[in-house]
Structures are given as structure tokens and as C-alpha cells.
N, C-alpha and C. Protein backbone atom coordinates (compact mmCIF):
# COMPACT_ATOMS: atom_id res chain seq x y z
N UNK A 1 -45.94 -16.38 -27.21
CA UNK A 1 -44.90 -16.56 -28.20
C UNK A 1 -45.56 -16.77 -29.55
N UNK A 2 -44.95 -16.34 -30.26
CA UNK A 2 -45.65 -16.16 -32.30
C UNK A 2 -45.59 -17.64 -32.74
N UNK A 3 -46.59 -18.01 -33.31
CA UNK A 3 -46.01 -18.94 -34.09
C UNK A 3 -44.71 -19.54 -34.84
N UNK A 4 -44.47 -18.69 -35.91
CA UNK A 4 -43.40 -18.50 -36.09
C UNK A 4 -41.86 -18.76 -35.22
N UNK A 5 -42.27 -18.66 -34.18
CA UNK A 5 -40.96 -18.61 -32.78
C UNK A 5 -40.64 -20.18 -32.61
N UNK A 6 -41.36 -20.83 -32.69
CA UNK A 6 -41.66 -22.25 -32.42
C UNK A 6 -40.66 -22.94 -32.99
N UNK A 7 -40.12 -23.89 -32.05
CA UNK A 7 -39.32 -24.79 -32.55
C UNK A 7 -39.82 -25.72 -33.88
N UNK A 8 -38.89 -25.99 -34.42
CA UNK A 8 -39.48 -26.66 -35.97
C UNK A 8 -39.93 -28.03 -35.65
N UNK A 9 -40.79 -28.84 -36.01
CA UNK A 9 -41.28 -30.05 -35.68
C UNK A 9 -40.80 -30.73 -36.89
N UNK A 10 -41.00 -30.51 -37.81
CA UNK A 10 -40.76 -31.41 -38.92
C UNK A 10 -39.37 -31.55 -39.01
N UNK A 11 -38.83 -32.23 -40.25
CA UNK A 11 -37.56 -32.73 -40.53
C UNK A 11 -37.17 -31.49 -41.52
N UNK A 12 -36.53 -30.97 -41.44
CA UNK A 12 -36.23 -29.78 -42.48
C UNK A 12 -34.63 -30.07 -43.21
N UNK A 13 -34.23 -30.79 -43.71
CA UNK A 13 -32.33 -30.38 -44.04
C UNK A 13 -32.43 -28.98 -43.79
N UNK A 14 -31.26 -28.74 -43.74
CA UNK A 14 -30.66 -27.37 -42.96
C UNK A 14 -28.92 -27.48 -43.91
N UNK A 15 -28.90 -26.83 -44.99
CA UNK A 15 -27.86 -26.76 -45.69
C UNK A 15 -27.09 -24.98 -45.82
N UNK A 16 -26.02 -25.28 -44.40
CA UNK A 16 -25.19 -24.10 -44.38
C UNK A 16 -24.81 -23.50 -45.68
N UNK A 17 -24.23 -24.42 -46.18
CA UNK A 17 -23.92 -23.87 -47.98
C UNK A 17 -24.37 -22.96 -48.57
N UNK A 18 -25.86 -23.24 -48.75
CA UNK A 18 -27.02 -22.83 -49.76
C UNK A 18 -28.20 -22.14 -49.51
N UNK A 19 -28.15 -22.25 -47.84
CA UNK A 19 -29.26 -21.62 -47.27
C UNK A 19 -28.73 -19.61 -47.10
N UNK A 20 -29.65 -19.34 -47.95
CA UNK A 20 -29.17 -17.56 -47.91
C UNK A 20 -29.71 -16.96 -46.89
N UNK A 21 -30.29 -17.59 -45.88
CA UNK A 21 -31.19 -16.34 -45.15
C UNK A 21 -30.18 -16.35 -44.05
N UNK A 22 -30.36 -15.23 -43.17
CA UNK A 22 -29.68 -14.81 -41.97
C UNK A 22 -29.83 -15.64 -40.58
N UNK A 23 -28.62 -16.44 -40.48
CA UNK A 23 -28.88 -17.75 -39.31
C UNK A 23 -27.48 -17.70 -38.95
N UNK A 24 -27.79 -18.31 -37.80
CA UNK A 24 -26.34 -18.74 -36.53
C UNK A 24 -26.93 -19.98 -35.59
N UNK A 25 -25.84 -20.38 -35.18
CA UNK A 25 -26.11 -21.79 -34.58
C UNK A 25 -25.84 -21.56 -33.17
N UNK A 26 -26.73 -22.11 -32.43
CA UNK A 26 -26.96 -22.01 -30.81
C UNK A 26 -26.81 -23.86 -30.25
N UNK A 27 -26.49 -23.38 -28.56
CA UNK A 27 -26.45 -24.55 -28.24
C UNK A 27 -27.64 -24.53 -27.38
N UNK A 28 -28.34 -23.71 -27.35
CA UNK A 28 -29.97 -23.76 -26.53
C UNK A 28 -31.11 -22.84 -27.62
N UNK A 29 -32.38 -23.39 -27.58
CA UNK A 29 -33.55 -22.88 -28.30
C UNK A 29 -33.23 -21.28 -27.62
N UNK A 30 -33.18 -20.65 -26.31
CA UNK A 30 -33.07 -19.62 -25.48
C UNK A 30 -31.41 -18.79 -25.89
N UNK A 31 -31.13 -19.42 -26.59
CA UNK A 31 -29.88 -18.86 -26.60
C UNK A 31 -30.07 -17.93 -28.15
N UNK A 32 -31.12 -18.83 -28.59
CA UNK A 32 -31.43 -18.08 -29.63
C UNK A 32 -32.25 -16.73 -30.07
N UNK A 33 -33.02 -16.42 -28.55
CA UNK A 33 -33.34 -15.29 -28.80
C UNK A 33 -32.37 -14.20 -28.30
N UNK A 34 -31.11 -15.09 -27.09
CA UNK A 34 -30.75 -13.93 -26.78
C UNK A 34 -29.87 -13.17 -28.20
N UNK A 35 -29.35 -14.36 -29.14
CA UNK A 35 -28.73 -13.82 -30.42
C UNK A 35 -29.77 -12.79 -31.00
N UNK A 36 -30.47 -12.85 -31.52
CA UNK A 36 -32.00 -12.18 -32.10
C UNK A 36 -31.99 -10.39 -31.41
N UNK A 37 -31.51 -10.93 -30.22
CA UNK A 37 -31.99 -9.65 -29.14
C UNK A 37 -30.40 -9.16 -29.72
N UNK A 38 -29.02 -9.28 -29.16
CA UNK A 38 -28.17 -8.76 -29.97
C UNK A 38 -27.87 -8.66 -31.04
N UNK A 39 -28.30 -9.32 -32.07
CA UNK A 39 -28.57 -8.67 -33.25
C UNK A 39 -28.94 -7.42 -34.19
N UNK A 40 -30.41 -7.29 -32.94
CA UNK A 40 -31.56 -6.42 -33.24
C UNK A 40 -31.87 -7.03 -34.49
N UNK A 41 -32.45 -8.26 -34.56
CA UNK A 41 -33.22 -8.70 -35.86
C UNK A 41 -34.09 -9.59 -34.72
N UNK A 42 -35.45 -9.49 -35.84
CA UNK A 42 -36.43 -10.63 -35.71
C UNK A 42 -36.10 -12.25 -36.00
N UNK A 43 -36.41 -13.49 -34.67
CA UNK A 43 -35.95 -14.88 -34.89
C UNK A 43 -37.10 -15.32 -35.57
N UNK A 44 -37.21 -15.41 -36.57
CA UNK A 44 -38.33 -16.22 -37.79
C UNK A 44 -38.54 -17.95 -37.23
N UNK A 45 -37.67 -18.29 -37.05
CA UNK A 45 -37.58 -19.80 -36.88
C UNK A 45 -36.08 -20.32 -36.21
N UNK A 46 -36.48 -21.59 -35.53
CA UNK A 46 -35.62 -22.47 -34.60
C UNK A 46 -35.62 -23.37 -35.49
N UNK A 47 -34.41 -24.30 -35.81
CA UNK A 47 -34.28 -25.78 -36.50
C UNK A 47 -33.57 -26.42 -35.54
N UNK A 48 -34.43 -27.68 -35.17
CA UNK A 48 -33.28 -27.84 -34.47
C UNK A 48 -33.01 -29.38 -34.98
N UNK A 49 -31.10 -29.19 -35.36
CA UNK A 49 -30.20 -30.30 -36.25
C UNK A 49 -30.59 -31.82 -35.45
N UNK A 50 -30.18 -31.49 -34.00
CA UNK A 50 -30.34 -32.87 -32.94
C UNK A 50 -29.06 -33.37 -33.17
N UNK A 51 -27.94 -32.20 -33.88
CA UNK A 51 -26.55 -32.95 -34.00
C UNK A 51 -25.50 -32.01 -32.82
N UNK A 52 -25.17 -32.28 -32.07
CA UNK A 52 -24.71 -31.52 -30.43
C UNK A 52 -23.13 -31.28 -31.52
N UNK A 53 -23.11 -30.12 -30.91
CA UNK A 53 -22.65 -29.00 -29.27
C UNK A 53 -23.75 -28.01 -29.95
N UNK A 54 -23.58 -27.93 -30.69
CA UNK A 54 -24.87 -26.38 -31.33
C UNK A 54 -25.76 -27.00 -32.23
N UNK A 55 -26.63 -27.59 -31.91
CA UNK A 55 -27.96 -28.38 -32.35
C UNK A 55 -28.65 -27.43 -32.68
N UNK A 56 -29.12 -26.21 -32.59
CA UNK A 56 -30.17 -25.25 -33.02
C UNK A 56 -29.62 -24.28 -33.99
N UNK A 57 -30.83 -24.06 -35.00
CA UNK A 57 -29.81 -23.15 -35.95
C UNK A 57 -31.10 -22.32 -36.04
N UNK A 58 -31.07 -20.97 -35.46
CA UNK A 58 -31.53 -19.73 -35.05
C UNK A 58 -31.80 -18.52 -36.66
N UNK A 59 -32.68 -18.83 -37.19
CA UNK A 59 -33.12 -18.09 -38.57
C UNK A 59 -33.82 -16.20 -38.21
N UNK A 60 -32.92 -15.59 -38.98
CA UNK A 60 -33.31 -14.43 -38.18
C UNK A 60 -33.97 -13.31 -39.59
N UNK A 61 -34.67 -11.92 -39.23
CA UNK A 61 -34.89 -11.31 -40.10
C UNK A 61 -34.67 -10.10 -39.78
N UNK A 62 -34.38 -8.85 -40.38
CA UNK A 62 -34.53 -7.76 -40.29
C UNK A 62 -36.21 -7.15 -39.48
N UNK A 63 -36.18 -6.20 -39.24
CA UNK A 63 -37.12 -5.34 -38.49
C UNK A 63 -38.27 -4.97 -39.81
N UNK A 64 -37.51 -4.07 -40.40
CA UNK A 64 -37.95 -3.33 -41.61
C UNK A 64 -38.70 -4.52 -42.84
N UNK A 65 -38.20 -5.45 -42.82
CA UNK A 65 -38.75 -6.03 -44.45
C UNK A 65 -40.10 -6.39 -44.05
């Protein structure tokens, strides 16, 4: 697994608002690739909130960029 794939360790805020990049919220780290995989985009990064029912917020990218 890429670096990158890795669940986030640090404390990151995670602001739905303001954050522009391409993300969706999962209720499993695994759930997040299967989004990634229907997507057809690359998962850049896992955050995970630690605030339940969908604690993981799944950061995704295009193929091409």
C-alpha cells in the first residue's frame, strides 16, 4: 500500500465548507477504497474525524493530473 493510502496520524481539521478537493465520507477506512474504485479516481488520503457513523473522510484524485 502507497504511502499516501495511509490513514492520517496527525490531527488535521477537516473543514467540509472550505476544503475544495474531491472527498466523501465513509464509515470504514475499506469502504474508502471501495468509493475510489467506483469513482475511478485515485484515494490520496484517509482522515479519520473519530466523530461516528462516518468517521473517515476519503480524499480522492483524478487519474490524469
Amino acid at each position: 500500500m502507497a504511502e499516501e493510502n495511509q490513514p492520517d496520524t496527525e490531527e488535521e481539521p477537516f473543514d467540509p465548507v472550505t476544503d475544495q478537493r474531491d472527498w466523501s465520507a465513509a464509515e470504514t477506512e475499506l469502504a474508502c477504497f471501495a468509493l475510489a474504485r467506483r469513482k475511478g479516481k485515485v484515494l490520496v488520503k484517509i482522515i479519520n474525524t473519530k466523530k461516528p457513523p462516518m468517521q473517515f473522510i476519503c480524499i480522492f484524485k483524478d487519474y490524469l493530473e
